[in-house]
C-alpha atoms as a PDB file:
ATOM      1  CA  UNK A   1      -1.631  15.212  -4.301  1.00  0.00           C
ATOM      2  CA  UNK A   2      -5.697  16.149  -3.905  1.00  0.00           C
ATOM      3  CA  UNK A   3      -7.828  17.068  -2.133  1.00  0.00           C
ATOM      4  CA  UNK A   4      -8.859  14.022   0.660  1.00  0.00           C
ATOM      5  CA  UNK A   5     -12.333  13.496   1.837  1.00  0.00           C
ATOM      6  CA  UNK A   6     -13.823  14.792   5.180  1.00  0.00           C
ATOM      7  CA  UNK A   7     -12.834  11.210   6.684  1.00  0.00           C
ATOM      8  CA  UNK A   8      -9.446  11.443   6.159  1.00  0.00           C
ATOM      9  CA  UNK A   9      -7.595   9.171   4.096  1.00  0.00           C
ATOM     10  CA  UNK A  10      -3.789   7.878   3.175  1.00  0.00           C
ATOM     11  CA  UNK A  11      -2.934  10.004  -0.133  1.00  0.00           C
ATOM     12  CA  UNK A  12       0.791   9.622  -0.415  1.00  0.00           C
ATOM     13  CA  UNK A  13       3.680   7.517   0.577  1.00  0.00           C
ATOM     14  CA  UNK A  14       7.221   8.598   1.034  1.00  0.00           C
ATOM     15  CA  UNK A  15      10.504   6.926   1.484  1.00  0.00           C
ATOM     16  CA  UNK A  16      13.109   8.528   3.821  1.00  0.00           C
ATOM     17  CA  UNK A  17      16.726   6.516   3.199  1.00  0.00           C
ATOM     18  CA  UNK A  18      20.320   6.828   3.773  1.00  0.00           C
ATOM     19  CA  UNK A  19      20.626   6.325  -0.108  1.00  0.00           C
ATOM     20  CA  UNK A  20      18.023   7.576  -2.803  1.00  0.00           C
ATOM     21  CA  UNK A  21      19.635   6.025  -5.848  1.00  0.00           C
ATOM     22  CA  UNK A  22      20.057   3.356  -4.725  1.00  0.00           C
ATOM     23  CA  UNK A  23      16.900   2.812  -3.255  1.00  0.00           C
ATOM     24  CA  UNK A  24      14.758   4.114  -6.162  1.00  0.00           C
ATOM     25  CA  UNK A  25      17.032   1.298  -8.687  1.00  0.00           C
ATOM     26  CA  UNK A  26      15.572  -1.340  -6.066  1.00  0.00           C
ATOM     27  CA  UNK A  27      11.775  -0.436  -5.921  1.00  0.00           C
ATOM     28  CA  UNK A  28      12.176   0.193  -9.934  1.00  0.00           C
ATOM     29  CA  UNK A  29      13.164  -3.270 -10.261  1.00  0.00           C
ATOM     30  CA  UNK A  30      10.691  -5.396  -7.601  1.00  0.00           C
ATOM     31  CA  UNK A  31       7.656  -3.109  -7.996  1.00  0.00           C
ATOM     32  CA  UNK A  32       8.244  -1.776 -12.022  1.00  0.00           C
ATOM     33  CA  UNK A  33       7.920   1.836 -10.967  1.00  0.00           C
ATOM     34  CA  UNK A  34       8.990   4.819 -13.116  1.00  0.00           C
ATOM     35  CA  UNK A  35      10.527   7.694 -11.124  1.00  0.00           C
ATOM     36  CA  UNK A  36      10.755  11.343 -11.887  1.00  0.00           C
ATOM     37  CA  UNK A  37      12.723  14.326 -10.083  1.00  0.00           C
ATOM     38  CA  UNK A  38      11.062  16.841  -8.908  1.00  0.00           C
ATOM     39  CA  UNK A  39      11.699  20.361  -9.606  1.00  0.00           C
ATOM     40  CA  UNK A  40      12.513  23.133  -7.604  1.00  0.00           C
ATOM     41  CA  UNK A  41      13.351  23.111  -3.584  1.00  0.00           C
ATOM     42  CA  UNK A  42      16.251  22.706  -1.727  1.00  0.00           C
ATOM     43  CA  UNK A  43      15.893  18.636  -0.593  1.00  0.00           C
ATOM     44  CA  UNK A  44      16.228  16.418  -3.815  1.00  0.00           C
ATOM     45  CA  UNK A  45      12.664  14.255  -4.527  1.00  0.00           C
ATOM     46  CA  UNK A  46      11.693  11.861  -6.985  1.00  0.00           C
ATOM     47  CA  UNK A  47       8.235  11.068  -7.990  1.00  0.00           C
ATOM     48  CA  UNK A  48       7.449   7.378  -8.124  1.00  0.00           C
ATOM     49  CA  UNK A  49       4.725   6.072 -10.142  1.00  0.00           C
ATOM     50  CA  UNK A  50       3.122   3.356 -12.594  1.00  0.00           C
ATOM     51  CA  UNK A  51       0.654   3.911 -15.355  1.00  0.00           C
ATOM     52  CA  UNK A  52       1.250   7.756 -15.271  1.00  0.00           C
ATOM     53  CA  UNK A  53      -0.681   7.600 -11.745  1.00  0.00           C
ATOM     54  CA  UNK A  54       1.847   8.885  -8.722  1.00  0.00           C
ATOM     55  CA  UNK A  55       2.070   6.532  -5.781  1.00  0.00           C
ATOM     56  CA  UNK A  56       4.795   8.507  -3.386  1.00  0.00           C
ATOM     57  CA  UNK A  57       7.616  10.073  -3.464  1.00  0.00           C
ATOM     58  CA  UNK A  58      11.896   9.125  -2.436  1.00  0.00           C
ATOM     59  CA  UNK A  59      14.329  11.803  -0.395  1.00  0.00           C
ATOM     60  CA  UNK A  60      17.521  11.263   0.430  1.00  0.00           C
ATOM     61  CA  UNK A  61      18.171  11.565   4.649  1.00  0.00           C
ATOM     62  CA  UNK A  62      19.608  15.270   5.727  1.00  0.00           C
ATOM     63  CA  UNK A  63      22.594  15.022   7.842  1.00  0.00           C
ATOM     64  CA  UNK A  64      20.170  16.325  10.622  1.00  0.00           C
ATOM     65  CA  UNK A  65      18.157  12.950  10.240  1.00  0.00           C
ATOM     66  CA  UNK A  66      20.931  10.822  10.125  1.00  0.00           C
ATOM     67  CA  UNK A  67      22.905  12.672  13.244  1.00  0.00           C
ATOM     68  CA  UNK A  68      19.061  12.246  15.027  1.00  0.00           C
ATOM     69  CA  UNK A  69      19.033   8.300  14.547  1.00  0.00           C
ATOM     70  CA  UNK A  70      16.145   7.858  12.622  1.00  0.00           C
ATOM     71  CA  UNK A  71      16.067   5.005  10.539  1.00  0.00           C
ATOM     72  CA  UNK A  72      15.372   4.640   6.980  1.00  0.00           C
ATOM     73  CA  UNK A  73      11.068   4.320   6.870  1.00  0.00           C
ATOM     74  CA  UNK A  74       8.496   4.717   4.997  1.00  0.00           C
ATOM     75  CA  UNK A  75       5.316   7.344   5.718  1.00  0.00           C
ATOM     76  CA  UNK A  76       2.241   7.939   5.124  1.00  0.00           C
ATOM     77  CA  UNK A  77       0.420  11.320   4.529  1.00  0.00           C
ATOM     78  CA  UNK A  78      -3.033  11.557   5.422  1.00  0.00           C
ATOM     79  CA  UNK A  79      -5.099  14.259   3.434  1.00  0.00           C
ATOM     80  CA  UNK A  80      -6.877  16.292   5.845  1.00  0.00           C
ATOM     81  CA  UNK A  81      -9.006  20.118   5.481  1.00  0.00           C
ATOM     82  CA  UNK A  82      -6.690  22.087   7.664  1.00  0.00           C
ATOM     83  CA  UNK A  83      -3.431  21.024   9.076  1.00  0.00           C
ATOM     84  CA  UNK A  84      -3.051  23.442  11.394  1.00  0.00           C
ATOM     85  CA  UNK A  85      -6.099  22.685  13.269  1.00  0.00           C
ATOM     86  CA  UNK A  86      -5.582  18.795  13.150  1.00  0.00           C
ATOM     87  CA  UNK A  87      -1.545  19.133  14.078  1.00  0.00           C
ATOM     88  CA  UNK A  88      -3.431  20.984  17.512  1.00  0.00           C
ATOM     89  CA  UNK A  89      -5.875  18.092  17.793  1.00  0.00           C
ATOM     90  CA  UNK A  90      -2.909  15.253  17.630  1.00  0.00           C
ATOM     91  CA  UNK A  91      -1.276  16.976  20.178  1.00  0.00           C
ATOM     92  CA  UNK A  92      -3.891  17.306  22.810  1.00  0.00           C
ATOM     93  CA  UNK A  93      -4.817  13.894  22.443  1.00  0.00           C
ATOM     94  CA  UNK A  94      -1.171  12.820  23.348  1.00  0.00           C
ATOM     95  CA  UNK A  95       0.571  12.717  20.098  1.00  0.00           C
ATOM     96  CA  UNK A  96       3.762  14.047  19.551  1.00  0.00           C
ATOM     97  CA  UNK A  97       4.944  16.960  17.094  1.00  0.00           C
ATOM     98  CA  UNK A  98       7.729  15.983  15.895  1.00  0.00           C
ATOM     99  CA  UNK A  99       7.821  18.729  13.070  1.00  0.00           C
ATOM    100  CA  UNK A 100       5.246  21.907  12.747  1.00  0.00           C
ATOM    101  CA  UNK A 101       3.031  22.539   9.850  1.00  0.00           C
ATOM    102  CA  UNK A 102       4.630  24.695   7.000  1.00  0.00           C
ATOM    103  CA  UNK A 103       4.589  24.919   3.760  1.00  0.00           C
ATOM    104  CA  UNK A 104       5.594  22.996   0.733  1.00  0.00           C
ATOM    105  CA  UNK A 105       6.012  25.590  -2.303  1.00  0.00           C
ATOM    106  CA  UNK A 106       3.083  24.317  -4.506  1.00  0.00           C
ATOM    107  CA  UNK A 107       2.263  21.471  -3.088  1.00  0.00           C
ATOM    108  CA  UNK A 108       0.548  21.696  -0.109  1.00  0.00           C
ATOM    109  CA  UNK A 109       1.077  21.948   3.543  1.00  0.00           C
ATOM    110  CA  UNK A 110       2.439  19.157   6.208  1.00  0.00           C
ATOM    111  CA  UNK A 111       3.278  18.304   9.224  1.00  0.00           C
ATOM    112  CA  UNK A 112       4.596  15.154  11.129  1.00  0.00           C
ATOM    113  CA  UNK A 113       3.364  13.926  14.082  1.00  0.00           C
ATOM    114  CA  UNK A 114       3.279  10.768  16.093  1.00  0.00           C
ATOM    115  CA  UNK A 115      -0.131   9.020  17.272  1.00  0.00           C
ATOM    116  CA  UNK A 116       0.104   8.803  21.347  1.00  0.00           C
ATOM    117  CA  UNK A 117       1.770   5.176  20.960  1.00  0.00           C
ATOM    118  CA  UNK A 118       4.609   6.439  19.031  1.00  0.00           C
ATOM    119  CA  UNK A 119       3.827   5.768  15.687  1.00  0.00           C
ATOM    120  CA  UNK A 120       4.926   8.521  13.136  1.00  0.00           C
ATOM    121  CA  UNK A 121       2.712   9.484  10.189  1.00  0.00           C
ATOM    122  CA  UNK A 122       2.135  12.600   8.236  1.00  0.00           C
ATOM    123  CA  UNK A 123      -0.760  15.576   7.406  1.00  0.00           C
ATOM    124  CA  UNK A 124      -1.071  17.113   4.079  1.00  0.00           C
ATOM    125  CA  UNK A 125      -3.108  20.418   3.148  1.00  0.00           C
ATOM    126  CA  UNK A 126      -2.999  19.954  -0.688  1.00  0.00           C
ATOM    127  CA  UNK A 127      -3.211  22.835  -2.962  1.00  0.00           C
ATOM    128  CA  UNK A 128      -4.832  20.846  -5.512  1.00  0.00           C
ATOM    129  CA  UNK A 129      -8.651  20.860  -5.630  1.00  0.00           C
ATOM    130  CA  UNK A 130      -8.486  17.620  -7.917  1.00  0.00           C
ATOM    131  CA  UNK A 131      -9.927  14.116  -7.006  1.00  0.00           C
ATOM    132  CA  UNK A 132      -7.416  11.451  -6.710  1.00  0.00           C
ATOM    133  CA  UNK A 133      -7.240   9.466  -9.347  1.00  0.00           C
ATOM    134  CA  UNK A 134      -9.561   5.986  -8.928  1.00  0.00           C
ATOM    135  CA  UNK A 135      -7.226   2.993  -8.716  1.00  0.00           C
ATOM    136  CA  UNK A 136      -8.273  -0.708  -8.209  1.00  0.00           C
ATOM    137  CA  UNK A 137      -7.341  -1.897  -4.704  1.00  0.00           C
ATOM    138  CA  UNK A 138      -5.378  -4.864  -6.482  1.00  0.00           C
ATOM    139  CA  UNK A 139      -3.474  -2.964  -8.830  1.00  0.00           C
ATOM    140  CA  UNK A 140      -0.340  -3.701  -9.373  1.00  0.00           C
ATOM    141  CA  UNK A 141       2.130  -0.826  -8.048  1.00  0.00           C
ATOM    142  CA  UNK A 142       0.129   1.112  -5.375  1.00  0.00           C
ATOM    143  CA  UNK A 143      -0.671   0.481  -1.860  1.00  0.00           C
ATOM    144  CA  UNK A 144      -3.053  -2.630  -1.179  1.00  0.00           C
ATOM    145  CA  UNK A 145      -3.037  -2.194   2.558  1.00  0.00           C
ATOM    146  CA  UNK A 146      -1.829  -0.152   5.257  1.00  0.00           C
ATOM    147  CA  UNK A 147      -1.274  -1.647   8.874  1.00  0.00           C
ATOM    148  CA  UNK A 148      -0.734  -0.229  11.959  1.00  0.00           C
ATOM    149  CA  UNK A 149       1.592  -2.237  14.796  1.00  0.00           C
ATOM    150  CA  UNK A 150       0.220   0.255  17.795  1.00  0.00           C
ATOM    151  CA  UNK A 151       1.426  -0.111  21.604  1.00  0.00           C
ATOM    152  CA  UNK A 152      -2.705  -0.885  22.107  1.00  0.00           C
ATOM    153  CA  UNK A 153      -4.686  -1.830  19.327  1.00  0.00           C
ATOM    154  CA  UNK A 154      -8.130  -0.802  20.733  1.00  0.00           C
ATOM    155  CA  UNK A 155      -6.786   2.454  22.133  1.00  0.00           C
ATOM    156  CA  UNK A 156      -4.464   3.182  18.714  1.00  0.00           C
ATOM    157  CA  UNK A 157      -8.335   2.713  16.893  1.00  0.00           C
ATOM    158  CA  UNK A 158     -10.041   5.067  18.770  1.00  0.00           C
ATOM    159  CA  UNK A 159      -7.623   8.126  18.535  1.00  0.00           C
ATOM    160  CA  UNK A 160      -7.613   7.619  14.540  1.00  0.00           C
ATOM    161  CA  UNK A 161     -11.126   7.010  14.545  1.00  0.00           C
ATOM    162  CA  UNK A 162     -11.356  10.752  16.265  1.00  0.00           C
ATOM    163  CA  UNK A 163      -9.267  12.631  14.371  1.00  0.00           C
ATOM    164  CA  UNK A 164     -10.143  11.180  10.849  1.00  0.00           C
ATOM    165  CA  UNK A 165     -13.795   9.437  11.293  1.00  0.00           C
ATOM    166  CA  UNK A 166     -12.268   6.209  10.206  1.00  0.00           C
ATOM    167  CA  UNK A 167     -14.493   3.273  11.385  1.00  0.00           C
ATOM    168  CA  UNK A 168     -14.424  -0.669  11.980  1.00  0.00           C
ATOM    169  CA  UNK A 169     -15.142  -3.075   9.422  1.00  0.00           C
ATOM    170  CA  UNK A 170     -14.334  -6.761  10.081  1.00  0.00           C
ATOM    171  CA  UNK A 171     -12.543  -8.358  13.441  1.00  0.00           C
ATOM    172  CA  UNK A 172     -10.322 -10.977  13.179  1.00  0.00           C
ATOM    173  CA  UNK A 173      -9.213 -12.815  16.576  1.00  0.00           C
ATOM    174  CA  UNK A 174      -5.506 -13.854  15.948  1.00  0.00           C
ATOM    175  CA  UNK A 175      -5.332 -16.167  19.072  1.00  0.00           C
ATOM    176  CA  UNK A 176      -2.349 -15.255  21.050  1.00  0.00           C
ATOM    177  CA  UNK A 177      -2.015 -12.641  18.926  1.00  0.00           C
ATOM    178  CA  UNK A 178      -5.103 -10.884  19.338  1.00  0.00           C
ATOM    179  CA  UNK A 179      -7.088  -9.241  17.908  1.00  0.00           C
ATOM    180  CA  UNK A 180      -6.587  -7.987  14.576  1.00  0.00           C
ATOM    181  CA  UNK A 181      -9.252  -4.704  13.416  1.00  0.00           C
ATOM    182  CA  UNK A 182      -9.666  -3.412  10.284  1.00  0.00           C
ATOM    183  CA  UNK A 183     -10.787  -0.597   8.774  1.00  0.00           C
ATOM    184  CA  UNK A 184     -12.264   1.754   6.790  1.00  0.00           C
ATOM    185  CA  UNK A 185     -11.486   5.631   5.958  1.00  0.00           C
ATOM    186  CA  UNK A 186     -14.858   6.250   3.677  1.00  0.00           C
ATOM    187  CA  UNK A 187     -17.462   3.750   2.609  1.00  0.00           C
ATOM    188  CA  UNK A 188     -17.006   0.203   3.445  1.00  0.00           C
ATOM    189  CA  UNK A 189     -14.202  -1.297   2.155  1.00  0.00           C
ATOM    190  CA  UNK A 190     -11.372  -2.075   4.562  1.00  0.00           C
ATOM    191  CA  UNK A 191      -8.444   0.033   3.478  1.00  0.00           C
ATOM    192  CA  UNK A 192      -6.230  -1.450   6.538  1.00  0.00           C
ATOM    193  CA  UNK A 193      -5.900  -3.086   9.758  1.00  0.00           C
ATOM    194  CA  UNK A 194      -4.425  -2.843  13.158  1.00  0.00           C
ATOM    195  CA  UNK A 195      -3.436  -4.855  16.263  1.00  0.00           C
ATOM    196  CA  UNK A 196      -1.467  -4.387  19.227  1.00  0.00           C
ATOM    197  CA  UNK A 197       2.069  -5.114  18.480  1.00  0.00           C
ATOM    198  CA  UNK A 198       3.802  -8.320  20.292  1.00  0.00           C
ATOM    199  CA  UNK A 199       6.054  -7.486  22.927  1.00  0.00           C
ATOM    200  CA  UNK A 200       8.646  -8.099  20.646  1.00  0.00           C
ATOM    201  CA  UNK A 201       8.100  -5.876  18.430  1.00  0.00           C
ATOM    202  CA  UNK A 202      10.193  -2.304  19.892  1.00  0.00           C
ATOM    203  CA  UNK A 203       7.909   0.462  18.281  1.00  0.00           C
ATOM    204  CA  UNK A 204       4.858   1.177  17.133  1.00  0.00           C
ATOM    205  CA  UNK A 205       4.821   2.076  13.676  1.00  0.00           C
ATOM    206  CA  UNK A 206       2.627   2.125  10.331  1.00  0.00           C
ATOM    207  CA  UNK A 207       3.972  -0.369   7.566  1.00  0.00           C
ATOM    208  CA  UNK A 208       2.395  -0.060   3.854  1.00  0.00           C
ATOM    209  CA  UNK A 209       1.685  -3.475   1.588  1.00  0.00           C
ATOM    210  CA  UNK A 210       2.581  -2.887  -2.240  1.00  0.00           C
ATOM    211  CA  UNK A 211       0.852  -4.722  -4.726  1.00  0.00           C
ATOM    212  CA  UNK A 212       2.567  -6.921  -7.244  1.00  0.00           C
ATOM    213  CA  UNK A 213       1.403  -9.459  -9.622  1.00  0.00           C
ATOM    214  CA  UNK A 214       3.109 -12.427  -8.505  1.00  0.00           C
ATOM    215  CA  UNK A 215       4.451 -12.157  -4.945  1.00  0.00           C
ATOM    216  CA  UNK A 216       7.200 -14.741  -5.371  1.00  0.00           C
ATOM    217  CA  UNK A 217       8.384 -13.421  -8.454  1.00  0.00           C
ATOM    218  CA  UNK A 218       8.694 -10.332  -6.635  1.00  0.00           C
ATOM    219  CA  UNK A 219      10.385 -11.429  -3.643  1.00  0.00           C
ATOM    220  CA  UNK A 220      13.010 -12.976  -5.538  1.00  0.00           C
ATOM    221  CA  UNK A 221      13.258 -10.075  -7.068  1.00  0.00           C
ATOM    222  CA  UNK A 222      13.938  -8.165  -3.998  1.00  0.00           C
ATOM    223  CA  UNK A 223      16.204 -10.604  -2.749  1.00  0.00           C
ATOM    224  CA  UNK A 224      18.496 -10.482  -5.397  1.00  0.00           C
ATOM    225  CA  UNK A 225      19.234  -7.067  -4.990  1.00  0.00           C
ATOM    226  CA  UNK A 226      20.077  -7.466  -1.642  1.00  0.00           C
ATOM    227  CA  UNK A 227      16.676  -7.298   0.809  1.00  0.00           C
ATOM    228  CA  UNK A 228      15.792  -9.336   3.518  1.00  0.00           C
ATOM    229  CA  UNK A 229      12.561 -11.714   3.633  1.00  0.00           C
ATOM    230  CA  UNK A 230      11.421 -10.813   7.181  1.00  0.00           C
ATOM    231  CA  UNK A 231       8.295 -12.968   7.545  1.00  0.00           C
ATOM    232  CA  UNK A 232       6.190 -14.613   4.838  1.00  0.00           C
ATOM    233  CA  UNK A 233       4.999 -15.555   1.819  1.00  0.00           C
ATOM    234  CA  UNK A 234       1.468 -16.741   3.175  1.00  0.00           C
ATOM    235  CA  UNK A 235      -1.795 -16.584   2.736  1.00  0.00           C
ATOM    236  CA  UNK A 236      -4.238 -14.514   4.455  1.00  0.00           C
ATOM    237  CA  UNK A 237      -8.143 -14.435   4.950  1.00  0.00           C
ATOM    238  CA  UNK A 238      -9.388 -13.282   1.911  1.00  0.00           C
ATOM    239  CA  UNK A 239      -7.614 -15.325  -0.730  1.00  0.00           C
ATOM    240  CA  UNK A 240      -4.376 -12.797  -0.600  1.00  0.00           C
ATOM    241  CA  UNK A 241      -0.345 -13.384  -0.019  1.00  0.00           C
ATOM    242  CA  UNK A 242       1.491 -11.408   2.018  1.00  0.00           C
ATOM    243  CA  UNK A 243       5.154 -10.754   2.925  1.00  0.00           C
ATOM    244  CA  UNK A 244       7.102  -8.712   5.329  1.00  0.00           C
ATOM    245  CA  UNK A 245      10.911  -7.600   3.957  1.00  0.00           C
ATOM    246  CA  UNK A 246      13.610  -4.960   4.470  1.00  0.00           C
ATOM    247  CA  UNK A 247      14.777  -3.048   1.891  1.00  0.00           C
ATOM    248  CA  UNK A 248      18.948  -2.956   1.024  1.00  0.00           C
ATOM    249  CA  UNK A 249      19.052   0.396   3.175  1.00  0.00           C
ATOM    250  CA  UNK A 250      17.382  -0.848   6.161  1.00  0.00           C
ATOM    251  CA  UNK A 251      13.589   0.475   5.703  1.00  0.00           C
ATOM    252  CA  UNK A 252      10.829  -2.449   6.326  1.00  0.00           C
ATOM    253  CA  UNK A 253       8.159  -2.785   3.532  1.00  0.00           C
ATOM    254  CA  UNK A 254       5.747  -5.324   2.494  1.00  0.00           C
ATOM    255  CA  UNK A 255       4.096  -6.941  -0.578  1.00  0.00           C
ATOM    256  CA  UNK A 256       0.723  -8.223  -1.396  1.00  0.00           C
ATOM    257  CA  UNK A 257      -0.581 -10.286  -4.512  1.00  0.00           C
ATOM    258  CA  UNK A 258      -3.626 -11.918  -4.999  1.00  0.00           C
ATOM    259  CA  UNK A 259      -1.353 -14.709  -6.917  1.00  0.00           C
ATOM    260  CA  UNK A 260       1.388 -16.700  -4.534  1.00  0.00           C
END
């Protein structure tokens, strides 16, 4: 993990499941990641990567998740100066704490937090004062897009655009739909999008788009080791393919590929 920019932006993805073997053979297999354990602490964590670049990280549930009900998910850190301070600014703008910042023995620190809506994501203080490494935004193995499914798109936009200075790029009206905004966290690339969620859909909550080479090769993949095709393949504006699926232990992911 590094240091993020002033804007704020996504700098690691984790995977909370009911079964971390299991789930780190699966993601080995559809996206050709490598995994390493990580040393030290008390929760066992394994390093996923590709290329010798690290995308995010697996942990298996604690019997205090599990007895809570959460579901297996993935999250999404965003880097940010001082977590303290920005764990304070979530909550008076409605968010929730769900746990308070502390440390991560030389890492960094975190907390976890929910956006007013409901949706969970994460802030990271890295210790490390190096840039993150420069990856294409089509490269095979890391995160292509992030999306946000908020309670109310327009409101969900303006409380990230607060706290992390993220701003609008393009605006595409989805019909019934709506309308579906995305964004930028530094420069002017869209890094994501967002939309109010249909009805529906029971939560708000942030899902993350992993690029593959060929997205049916990889969704056959994925079936055949026991995931569920939730919505998709199809193309979207831009020229990309997209699908929704769930992985064996029940947490929702999604694929992108600029080849169908």
């Amino acid at each position: 993990m590094s240091t993020p920019s002033p804007g704020g932006i996504f700098i690691w993805y984790e995977l909370v499941t009911t079964d971390s073997a299991a789930a780190l053979k699966f993601y080995q297999h559809v996206i050709g990641w490598t995994a390493t354990a990580m040393e030290g602490g008390g929760i066992p964590y394994t390093l996923v990567g590709i290329h010798g670049v690290q995308v995010g990280g697996v942990m298996q549930q604690t019997p205090e998740m599990c007895a809570s009900g959460a579901p297996p998910c993935w999250l999404g850190y965003i880097g940010v100066a001082d977590v303290d301070a920005h764990t304070a600014r979530v909550k008076a703008a409605g968010g929730k704490v769900i746990r308070a910042p502390e440390d991560i023995p030389g890492v960094g620190r975190f907390s976890v937090v929910t956006d007013p809506h409901g949706a969970c994501f994460m802030m990271m203080t890295p210790i490390s004062k190096e840039p993150l490494p420069v990856v294409a935004p089509d490269a095979p193995g890391h995160v292509g897009w992030r999306e946000l499914l908020a309670a109310n798109g327009e409101e969900a936009f303006a409380f990230y655009s607060s706290m992390f200075g993220w701003t609008k790029t393009m605006a595409m009206d989805m019909g019934p739909m709506g309308v579906y905004q995305t964004f930028a966290t530094g420069g002017d690339a869209s890094v994501g999008g967002m939309m109010t969620k249909m009805p529906e859909v029971p939560q708000a909550f942030w899902g993350f788009y992993f690029t593959v080479d060929a997205l049916g090769a990889a969704i056959e993949r994925a079936k055949g080791m026991g995931a569920q095709l939730l919505n998709g393949p199809q193309e979207v504006p831009g020229g990309s393919f997209i699908a929704n699926l769930m992985d064996p232990q029940g947490a929702m992911f999604s694929l992108v590929s600029q080849k169908s």
